[in-house]
Protein backbone atom coordinates (compact mmCIF):
# COMPACT_ATOMS: atom_id res chain seq x y z
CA UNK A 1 0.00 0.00 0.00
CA UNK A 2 1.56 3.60 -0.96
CA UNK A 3 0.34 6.45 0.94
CA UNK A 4 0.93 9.60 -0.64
CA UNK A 5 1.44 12.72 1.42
CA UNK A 6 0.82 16.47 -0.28
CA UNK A 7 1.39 19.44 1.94
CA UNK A 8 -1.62 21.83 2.70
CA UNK A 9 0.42 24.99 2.13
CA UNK A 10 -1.80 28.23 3.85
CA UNK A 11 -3.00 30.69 1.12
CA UNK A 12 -1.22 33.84 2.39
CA UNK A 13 1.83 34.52 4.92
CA UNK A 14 1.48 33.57 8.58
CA UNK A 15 2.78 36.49 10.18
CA UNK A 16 4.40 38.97 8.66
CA UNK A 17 8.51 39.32 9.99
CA UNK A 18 8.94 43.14 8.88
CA UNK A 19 5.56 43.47 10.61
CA UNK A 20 6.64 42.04 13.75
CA UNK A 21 9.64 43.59 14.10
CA UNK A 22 8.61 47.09 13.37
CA UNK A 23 5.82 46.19 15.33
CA UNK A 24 8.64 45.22 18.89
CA UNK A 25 10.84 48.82 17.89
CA UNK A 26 7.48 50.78 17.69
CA UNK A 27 6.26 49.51 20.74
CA UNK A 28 10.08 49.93 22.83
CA UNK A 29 10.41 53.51 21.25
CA UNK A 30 7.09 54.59 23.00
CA UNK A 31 7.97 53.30 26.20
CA UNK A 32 11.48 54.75 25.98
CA UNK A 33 10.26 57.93 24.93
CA UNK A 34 7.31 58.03 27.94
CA UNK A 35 9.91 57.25 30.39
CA UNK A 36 11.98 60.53 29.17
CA UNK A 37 9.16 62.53 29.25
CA UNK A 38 8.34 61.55 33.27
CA UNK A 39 11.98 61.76 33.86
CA UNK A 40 11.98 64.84 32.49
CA UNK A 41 8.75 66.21 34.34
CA UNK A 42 10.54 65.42 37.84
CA UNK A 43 13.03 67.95 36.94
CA UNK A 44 10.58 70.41 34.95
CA UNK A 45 11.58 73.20 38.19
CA UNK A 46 15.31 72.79 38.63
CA UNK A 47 17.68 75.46 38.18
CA UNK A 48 20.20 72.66 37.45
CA UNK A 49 19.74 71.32 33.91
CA UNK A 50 19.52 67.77 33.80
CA UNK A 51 19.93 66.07 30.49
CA UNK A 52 18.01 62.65 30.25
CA UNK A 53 18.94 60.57 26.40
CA UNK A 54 17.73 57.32 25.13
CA UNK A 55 20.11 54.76 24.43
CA UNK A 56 19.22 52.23 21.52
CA UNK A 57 20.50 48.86 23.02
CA UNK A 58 20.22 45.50 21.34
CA UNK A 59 17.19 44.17 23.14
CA UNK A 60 15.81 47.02 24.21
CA UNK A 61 16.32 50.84 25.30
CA UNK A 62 17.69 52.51 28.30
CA UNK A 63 16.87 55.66 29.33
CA UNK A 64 19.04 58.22 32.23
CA UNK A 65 20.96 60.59 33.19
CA UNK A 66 24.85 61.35 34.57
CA UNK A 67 23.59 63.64 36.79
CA UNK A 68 25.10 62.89 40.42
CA UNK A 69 22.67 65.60 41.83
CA UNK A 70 19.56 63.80 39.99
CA UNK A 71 21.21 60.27 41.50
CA UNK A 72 21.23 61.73 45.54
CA UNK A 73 17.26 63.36 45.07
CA UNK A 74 16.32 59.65 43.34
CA UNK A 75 18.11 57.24 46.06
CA UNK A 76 18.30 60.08 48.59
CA UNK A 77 20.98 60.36 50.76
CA UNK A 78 22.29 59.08 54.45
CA UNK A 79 22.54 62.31 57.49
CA UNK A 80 25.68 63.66 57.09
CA UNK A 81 28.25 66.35 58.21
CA UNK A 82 28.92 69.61 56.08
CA UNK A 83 31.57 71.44 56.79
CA UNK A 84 33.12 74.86 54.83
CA UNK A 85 36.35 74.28 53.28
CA UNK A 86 36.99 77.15 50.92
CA UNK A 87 35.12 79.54 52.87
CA UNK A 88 34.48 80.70 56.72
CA UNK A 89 31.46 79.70 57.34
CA UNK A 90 28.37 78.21 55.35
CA UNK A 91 25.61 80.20 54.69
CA UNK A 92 22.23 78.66 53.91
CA UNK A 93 18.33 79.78 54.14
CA UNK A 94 16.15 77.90 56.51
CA UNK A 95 12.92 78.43 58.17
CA UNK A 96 9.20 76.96 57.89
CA UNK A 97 8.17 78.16 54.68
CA UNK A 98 11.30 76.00 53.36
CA UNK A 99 9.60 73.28 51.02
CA UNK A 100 11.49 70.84 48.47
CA UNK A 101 10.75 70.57 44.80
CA UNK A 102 10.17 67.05 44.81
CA UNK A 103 8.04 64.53 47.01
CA UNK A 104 8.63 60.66 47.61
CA UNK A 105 7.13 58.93 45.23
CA UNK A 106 5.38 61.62 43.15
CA UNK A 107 6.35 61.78 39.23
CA UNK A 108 6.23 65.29 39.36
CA UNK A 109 8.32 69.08 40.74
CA UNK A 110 7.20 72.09 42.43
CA UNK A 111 8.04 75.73 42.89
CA UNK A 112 10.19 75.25 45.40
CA UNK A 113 11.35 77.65 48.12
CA UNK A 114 14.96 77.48 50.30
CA UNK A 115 12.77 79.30 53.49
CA UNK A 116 12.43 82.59 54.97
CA UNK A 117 15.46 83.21 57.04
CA UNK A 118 19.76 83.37 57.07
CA UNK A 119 22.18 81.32 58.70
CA UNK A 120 25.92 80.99 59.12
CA UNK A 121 27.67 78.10 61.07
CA UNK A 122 31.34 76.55 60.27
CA UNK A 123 29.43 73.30 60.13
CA UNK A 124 25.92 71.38 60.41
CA UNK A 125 24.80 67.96 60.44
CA UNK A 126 22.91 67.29 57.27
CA UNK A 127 19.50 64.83 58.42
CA UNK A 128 19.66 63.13 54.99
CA UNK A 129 17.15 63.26 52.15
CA UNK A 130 14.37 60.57 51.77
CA UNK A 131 14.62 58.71 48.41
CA UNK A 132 12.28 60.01 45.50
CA UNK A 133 12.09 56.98 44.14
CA UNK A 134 11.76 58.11 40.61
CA UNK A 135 13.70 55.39 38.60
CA UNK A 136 11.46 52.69 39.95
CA UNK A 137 8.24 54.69 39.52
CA UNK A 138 8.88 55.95 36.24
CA UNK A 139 10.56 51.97 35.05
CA UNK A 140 7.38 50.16 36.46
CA UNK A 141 5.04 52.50 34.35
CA UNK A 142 7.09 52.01 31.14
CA UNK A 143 6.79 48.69 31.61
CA UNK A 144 2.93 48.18 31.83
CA UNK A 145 2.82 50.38 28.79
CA UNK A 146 5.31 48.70 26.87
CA UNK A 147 3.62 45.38 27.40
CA UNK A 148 0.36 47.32 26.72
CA UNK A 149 1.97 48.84 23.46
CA UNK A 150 3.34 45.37 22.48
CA UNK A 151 0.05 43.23 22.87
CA UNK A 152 -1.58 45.72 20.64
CA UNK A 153 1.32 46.06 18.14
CA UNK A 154 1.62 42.52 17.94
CA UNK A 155 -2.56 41.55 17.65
CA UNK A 156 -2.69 38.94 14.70
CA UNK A 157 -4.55 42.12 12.68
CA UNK A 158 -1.55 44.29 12.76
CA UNK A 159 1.29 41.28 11.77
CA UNK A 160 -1.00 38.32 10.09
């Protein structure tokens, strides 16, 4: 007995390849570029510039900063002693209508203000600053819309 086999060969392409990749770049360039623009939203009040870029990397995209000053608001930093070295004494605003730009754990920056009155000492104890918290924020929402962005991209309409 000969059995004859013939392939049933589908009409049209499965998926599309270009499709799919375009579809994977489209989808990391949006998150990439929504990560910049919270990044850049924490900083929107700064005096100091902060310069966030996008780095194209073979899987994927980074996105940050070299900023040191950007690294001790986002991790915060440990109390401290600050003493003047090229100077007398250090002289520095304080008072209760000091507030910070920034809050823990809010994608966002305020007007700012360094308080109401003057002082001078040769040295103070610096209580820390609490971590914003911005990198892990700002990298968990990227995330839920890159998957979001990718499920859509990648629907069997867009690459089939």
């Amino acid at each position: 007995m000969r059995i004859k086999l013939t392939p049933i060969l589908p009409k049209r392409k499965i998926f599309d390849v270009d499709a799919l990749e375009r579809g994977i770049e489209d989808a990391l360039d949006d998150a990439a570029q929504f990560a910049l623009d919270q990044f850049e939203k924490t900083t929107a009040t700064w005096q100091t510039d902060v310069k966030f870029t996008i780095n194209k990397i073979k899987n994927g995209r980074t996105v940050g900063t070299r900023s040191t000053i950007y690294k001790f608001v986002d991790q915060g930093t440990r109390p401290h002693k600050i003493e003047a070295r090229r100077a007398d004494a250090l002289v520095f605003q304080y008072g209760a209508s000091r507030r910070a730009k920034t809050k823990p754990s809010v994608i966002s920056s305020y007007k700012g203000n360094a308080g109401d009155q003057w002082m001078s000492r040769k040295s103070v104890q610096h209580p820390g600053t609490e971590p914003r918290n911005f990198t892990k924020i700002i990298g968990e929402r990227a995330a839920q819309r890159l998957r979001g962005n990718l499920r859509r991209n990648l629907s069997s309409r867009r690459i089939g």
